[in-house]
Protein backbone atom coordinates (compact mmCIF):
# COMPACT_ATOMS: atom_id res chain seq x y z
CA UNK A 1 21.55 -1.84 64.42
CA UNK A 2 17.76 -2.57 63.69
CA UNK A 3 18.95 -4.28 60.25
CA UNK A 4 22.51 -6.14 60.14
CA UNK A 5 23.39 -6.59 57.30
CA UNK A 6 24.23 -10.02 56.22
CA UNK A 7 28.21 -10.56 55.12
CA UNK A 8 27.68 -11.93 51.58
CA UNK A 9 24.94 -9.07 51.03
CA UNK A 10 25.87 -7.81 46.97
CA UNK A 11 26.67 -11.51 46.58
CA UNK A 12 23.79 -13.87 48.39
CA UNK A 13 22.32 -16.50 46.93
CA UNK A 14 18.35 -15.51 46.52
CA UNK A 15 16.69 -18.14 48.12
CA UNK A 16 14.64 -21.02 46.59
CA UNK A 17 11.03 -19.62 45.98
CA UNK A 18 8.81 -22.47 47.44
CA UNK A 19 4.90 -22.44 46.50
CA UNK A 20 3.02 -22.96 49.24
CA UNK A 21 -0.22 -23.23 48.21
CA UNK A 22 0.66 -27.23 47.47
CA UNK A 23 1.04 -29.49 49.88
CA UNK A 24 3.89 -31.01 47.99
CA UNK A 25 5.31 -28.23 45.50
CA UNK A 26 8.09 -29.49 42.77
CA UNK A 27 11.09 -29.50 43.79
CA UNK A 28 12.46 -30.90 40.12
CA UNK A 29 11.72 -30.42 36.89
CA UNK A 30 10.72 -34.56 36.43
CA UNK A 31 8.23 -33.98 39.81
CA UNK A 32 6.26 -30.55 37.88
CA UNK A 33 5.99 -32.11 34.85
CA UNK A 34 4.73 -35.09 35.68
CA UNK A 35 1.28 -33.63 36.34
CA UNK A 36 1.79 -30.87 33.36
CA UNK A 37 -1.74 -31.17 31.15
CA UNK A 38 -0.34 -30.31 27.75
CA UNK A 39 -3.96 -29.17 27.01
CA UNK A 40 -3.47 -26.25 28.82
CA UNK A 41 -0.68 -25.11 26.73
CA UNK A 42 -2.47 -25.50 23.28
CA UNK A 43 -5.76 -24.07 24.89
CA UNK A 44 -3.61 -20.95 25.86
CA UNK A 45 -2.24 -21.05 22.48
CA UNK A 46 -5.24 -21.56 20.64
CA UNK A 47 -6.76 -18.78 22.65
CA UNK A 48 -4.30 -16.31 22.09
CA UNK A 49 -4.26 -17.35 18.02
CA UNK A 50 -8.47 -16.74 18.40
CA UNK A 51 -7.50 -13.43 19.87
CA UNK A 52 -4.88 -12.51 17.42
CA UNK A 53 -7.03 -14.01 14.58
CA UNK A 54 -10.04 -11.75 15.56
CA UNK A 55 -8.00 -8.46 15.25
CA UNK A 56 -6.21 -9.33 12.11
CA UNK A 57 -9.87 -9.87 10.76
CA UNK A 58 -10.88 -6.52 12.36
CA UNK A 59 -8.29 -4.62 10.72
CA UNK A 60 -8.70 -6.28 7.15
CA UNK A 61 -12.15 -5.54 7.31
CA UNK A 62 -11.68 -1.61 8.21
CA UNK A 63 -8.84 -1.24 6.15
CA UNK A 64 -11.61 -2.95 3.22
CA UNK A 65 -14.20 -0.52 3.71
CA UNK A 66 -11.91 1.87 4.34
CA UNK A 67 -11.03 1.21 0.65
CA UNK A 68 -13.81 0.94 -0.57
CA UNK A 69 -15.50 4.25 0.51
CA UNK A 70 -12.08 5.88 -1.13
CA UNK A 71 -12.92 4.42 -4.60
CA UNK A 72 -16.23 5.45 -4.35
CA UNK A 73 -15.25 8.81 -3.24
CA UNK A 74 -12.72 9.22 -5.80
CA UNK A 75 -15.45 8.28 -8.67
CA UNK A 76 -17.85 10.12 -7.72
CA UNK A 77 -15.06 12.93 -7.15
CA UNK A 78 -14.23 12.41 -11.08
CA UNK A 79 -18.11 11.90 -12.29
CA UNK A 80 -18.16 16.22 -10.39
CA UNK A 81 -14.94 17.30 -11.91
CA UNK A 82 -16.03 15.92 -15.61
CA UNK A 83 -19.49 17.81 -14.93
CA UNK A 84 -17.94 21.01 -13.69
CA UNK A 85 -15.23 20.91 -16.48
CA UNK A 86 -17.75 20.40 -19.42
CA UNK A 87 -20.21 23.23 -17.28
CA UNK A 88 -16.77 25.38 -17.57
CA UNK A 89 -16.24 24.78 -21.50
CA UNK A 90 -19.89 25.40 -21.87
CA UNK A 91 -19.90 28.83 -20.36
CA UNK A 92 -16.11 29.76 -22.12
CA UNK A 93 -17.88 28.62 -25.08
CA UNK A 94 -21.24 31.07 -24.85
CA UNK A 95 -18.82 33.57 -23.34
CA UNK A 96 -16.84 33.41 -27.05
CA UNK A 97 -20.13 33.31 -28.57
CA UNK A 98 -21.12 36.99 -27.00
CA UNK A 99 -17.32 38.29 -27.63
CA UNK A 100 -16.61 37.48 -31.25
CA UNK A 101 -18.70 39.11 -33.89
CA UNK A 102 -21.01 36.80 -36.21
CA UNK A 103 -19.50 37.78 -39.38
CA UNK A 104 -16.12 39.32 -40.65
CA UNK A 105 -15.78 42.62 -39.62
CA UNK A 106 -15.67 43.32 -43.69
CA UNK A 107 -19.00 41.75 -44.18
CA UNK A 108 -20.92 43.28 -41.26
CA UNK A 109 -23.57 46.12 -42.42
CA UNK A 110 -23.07 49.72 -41.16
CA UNK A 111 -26.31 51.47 -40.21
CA UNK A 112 -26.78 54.96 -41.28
CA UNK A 113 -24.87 56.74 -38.27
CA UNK A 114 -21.06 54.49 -39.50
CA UNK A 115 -21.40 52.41 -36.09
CA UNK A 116 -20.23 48.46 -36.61
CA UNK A 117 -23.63 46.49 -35.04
């Protein structure tokens, strides 16, 4: 067959991934870190905290005007519903005006023809 398969195949060990672009990779845990920079791991950290730091600003800051334009809204929402509510009373009121009668119906003078003016 083109591909044999090998006798341990569900079972085989993977092998060892080697880095070639060294000339002398790691092969133990003592030989990587002894050139390990710890700067790179707190500039990656510190990077990522900028990053993280910059969107929780971002946010805060929307969700602030965000707020902000609501209160406004709702105020000015209330300053329109006090105007159109006293506009309202005002024209129930002159409407009442027109409806009842000025004086007691008793009191009221009859012209000559026994009509109530």
């Amino acid at each position: 067959m083109l591909y044999d398969r090998r006798p341990c195949q569900p079972f085989c060990r993977a092998p060892d991934k080697r880095d070639f672009m060294e000339y002398e990779p790691a092969k133990t845990a003592n030989d990587f870190y002894k050139s390990y920079d710890p700067m790179v791991g707190v500039g990656t950290a510190a990077i990522l905290l900028l990053f993280i730091a910059l969107l929780t600003a971002k946010s805060f800051l929307r969700w602030t005007i965000k707020q902000w334009r609501m209160r406004k809204y709702i105020r000015r929402r209330e300053k329109q519903q006090q105007k159109a509510a006293k506009k309202l009373v005002t024209i129930v009121g002159e409407a009442n005006e027109l409806t009842k009668p000025s004086q007691p119906i008793e009191q009221q003078k009859h012209p000559p023809n026994g009509n109530i003016v």
